[in-house]
C-alpha atoms as a PDB file:
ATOM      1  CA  UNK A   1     -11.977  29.461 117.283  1.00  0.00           C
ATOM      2  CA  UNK A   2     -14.513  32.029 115.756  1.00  0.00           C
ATOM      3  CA  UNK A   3     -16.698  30.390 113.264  1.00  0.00           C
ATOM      4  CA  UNK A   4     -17.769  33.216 110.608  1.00  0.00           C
ATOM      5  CA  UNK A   5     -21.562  32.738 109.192  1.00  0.00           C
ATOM      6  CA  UNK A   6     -25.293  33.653 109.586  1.00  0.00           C
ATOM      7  CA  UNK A   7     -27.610  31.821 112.203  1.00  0.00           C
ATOM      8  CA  UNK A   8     -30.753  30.235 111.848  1.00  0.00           C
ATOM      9  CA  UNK A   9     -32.922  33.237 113.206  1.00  0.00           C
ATOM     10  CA  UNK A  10     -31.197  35.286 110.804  1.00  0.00           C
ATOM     11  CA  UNK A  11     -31.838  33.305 107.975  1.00  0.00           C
ATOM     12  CA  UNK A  12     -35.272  33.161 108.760  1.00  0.00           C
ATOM     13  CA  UNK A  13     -35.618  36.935 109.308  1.00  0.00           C
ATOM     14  CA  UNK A  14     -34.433  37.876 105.675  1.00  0.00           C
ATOM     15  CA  UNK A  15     -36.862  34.733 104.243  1.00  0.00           C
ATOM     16  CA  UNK A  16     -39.713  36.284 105.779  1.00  0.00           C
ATOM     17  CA  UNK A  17     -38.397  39.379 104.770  1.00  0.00           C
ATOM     18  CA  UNK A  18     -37.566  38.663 101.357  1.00  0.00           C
ATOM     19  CA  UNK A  19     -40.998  37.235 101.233  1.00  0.00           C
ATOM     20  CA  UNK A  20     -43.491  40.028 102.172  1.00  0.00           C
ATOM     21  CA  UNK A  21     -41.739  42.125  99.843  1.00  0.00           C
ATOM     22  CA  UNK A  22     -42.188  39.368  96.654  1.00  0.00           C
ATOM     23  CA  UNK A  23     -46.304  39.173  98.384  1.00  0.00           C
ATOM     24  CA  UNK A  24     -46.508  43.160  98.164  1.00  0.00           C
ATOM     25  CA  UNK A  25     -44.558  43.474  94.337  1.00  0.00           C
ATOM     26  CA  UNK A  26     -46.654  40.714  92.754  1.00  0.00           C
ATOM     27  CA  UNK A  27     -49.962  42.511  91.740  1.00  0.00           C
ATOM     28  CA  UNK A  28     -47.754  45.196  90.021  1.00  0.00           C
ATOM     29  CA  UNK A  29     -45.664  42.825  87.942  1.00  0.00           C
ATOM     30  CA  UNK A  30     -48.802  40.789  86.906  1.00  0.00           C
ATOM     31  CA  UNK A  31     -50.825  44.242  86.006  1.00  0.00           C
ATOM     32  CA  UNK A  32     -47.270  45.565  83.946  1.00  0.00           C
ATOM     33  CA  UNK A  33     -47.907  42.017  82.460  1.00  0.00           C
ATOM     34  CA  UNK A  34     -51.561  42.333  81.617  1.00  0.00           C
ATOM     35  CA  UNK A  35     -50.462  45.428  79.907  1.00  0.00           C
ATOM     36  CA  UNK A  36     -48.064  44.146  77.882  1.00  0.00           C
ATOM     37  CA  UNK A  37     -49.833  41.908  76.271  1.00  0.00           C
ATOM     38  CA  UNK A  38     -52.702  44.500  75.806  1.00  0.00           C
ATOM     39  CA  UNK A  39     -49.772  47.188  73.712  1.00  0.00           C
ATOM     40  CA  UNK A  40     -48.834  43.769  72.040  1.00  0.00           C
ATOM     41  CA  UNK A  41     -52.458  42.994  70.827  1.00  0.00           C
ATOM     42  CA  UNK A  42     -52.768  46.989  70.160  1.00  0.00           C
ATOM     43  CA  UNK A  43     -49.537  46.770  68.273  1.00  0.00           C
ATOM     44  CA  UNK A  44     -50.714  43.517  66.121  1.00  0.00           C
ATOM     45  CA  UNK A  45     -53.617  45.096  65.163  1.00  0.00           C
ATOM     46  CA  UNK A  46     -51.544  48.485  64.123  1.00  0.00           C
ATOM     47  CA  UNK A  47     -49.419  46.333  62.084  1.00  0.00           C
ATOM     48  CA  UNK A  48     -52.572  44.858  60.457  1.00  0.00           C
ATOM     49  CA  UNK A  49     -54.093  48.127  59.330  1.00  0.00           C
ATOM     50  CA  UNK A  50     -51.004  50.267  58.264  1.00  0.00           C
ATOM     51  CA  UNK A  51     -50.008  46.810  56.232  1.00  0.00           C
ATOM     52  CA  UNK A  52     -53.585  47.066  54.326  1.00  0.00           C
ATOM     53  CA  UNK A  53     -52.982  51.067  53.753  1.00  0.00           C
ATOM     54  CA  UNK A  54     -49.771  50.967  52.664  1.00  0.00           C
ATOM     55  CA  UNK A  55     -50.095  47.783  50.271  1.00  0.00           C
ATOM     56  CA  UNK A  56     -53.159  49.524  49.005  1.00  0.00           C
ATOM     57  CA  UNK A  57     -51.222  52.543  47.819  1.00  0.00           C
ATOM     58  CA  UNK A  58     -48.104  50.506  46.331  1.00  0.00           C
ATOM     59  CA  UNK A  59     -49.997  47.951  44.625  1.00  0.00           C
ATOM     60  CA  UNK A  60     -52.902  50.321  43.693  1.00  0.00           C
ATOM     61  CA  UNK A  61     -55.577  47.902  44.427  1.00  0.00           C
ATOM     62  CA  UNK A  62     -58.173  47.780  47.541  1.00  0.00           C
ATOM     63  CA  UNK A  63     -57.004  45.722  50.836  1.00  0.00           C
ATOM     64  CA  UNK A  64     -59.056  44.874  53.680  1.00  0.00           C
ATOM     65  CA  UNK A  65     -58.394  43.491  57.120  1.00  0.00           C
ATOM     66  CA  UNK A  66     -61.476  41.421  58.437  1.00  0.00           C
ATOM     67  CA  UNK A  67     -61.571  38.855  61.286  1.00  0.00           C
ATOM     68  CA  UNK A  68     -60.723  35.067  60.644  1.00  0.00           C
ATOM     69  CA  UNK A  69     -63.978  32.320  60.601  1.00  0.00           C
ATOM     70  CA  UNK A  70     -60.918  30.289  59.828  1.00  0.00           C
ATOM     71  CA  UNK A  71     -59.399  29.301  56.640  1.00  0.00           C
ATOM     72  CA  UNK A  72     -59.316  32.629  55.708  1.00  0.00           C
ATOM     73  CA  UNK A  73     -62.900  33.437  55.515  1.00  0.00           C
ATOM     74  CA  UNK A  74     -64.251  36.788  56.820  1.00  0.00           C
ATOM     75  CA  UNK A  75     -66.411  36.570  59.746  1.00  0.00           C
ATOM     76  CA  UNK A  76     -67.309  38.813  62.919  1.00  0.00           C
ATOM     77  CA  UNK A  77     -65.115  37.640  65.719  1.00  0.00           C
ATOM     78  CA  UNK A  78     -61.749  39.873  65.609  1.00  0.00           C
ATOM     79  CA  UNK A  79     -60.668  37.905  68.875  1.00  0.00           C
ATOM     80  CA  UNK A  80     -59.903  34.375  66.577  1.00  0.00           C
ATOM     81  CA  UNK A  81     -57.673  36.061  64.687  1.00  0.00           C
ATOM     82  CA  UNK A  82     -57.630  38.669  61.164  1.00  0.00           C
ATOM     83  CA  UNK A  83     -55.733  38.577  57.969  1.00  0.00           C
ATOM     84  CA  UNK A  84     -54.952  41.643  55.520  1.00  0.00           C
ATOM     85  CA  UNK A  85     -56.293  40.751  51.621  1.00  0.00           C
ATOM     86  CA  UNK A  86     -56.584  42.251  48.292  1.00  0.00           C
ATOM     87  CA  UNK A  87     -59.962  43.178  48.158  1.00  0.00           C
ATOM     88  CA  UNK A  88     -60.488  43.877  44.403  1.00  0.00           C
ATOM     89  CA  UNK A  89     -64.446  44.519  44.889  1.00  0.00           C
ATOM     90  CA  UNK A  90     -64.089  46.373  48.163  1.00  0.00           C
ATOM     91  CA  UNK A  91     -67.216  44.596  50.014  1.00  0.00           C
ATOM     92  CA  UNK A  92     -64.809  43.382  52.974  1.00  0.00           C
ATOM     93  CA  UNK A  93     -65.290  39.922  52.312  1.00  0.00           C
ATOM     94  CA  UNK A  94     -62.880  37.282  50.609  1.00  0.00           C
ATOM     95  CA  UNK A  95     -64.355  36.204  47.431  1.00  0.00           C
ATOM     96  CA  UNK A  96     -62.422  33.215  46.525  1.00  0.00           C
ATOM     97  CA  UNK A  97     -58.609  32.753  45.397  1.00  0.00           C
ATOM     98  CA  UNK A  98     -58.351  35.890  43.549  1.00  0.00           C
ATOM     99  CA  UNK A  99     -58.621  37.649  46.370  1.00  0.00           C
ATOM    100  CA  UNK A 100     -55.318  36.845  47.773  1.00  0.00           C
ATOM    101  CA  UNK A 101     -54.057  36.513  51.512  1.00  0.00           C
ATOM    102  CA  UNK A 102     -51.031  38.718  52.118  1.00  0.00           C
ATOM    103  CA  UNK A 103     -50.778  38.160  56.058  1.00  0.00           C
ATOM    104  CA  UNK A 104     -52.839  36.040  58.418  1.00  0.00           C
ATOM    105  CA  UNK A 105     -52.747  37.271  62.362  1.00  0.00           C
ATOM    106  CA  UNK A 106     -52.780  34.400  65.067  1.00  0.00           C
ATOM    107  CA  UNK A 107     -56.006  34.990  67.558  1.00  0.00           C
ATOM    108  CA  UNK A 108     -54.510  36.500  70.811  1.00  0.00           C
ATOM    109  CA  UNK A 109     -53.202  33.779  73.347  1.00  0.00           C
ATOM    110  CA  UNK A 110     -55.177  35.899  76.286  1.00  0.00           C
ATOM    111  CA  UNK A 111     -58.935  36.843  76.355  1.00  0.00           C
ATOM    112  CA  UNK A 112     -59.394  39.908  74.730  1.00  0.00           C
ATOM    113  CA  UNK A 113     -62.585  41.559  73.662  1.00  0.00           C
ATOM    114  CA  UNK A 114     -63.110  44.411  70.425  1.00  0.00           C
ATOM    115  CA  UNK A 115     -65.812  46.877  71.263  1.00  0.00           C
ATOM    116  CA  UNK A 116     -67.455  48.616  68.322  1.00  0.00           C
ATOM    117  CA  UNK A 117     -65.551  47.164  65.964  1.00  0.00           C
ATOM    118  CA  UNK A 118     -66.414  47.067  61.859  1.00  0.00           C
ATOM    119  CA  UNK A 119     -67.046  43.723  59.801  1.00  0.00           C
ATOM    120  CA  UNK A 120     -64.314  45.141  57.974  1.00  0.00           C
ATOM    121  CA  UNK A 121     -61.532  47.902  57.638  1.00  0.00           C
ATOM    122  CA  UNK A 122     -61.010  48.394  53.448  1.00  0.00           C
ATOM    123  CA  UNK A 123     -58.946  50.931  52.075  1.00  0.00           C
ATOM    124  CA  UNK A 124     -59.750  51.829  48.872  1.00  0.00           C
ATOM    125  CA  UNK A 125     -56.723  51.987  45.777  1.00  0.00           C
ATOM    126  CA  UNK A 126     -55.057  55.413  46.999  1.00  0.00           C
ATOM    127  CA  UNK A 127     -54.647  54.024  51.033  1.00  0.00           C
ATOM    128  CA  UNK A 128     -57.455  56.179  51.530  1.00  0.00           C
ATOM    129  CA  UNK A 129     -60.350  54.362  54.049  1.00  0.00           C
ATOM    130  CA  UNK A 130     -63.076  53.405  51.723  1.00  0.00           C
ATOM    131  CA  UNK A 131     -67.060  54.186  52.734  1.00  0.00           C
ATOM    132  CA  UNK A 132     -65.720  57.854  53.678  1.00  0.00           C
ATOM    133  CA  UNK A 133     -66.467  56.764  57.480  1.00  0.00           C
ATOM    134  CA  UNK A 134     -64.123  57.241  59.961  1.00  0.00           C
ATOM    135  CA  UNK A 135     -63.702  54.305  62.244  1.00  0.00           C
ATOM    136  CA  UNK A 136     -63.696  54.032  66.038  1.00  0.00           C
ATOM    137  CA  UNK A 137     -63.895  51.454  68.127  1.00  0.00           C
ATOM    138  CA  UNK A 138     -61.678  49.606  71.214  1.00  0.00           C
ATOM    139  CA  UNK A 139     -59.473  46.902  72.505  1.00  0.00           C
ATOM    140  CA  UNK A 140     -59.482  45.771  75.755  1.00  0.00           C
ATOM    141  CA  UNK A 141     -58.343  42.891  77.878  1.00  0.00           C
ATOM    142  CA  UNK A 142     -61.424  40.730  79.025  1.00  0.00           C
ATOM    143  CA  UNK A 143     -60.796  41.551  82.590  1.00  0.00           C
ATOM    144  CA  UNK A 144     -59.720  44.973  82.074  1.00  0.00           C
ATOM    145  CA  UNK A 145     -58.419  47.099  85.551  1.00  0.00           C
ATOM    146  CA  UNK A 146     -57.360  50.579  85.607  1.00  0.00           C
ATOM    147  CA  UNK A 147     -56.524  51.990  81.691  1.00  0.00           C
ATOM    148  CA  UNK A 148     -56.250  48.679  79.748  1.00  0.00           C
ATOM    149  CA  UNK A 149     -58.624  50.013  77.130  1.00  0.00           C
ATOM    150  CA  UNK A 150     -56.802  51.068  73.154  1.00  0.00           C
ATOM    151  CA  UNK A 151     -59.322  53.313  71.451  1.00  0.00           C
ATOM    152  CA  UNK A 152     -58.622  52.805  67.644  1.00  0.00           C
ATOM    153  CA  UNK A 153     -59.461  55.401  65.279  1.00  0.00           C
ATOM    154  CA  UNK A 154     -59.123  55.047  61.625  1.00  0.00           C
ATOM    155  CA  UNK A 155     -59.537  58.774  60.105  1.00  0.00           C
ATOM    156  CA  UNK A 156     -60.677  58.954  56.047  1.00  0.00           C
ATOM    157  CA  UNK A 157     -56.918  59.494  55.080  1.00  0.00           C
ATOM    158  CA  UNK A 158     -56.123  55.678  56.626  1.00  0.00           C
ATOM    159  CA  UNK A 159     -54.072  56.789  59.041  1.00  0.00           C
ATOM    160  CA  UNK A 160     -54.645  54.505  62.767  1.00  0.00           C
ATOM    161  CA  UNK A 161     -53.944  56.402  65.485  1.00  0.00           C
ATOM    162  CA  UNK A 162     -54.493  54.659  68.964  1.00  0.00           C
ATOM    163  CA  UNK A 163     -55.063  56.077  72.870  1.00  0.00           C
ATOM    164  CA  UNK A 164     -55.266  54.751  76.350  1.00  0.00           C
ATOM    165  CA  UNK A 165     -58.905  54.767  78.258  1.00  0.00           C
ATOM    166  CA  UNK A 166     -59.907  53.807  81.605  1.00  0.00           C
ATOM    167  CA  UNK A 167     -61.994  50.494  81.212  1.00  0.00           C
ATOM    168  CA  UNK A 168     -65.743  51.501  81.943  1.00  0.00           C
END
């Protein structure tokens, strides 16, 4: 009688196998992962500014994006979070209920840090950035490897373009 199967030594070949390959293709998944979240964040913020542009232009009134203090209240930090408002006095800071919310933006769920970043991104009634300044500044993951850096730049017509950097 044959008896059809694998044997233990086999078995344990291909496990040991099976594991050194897993060991060696971990760092790469968790970098592609680190790297997702970054174009995700990158994205987000995107969203954020073309939002404020374009609702500027349709509604022909100023909108700003500026980082969340919480409840909605302008302050520095652009890692707790941002929200895009109607800015009707175009100082980049929410002055009370008239100046009404249109989108708030969660703070990232990963440690990420802005680099050079304004108080405040307005554009004026036309979409157009308002102050005449174009804006540059950077995303990054907090522990940022190879070219996990998004350079943002915001030229004078409002449009956002971003890039990859290496992380300095």
């Amino acid at each position: 009688m044959k008896v059809r199967g694998f044997t233990l030594i086999e078995l344990l070949v291909v496990i040991a196998v099976l594991g050194i390959s897993l060991a060696a293709a971990f760092p790469s998944f968790r970098t592609a992962i680190q790297n997702n979240r970054l174009t995700t964040q990158a994205n987000e913020f995107t969203t954020a500014i073309n939002m404020a542009r374009s609702e500027s232009s349709r509604a022909s009134r100023p909108m700003s994006v500026c980082p969340n203090a919480g409840s909605e209240v302008c302050g520095t930090d652009w890692t707790q979070g941002y929200f895009v408002f109607y800015d009707d006095n175009l100082d980049g800071v929410r002055v009370g209920a008239d100046e009404t919310v249109v989108r708030v933006f969660p703070a990232a769920q990963f440690p990420i840090a802005f680099t050079g970043a304004p108080n405040a991104i307005t554009f004026g009634r036309n979409g157009f950035l308002a102050g005449g300044v174009v804006l540059a500044f950077s995303v990054s993951l907090a522990d940022c490897k190879g070219d996990q850096v998004r350079n943002f730049t915001v030229a004078f017509s409002g449009r956002a373009t971003v890039s990859k950097s290496a992380c300095s």
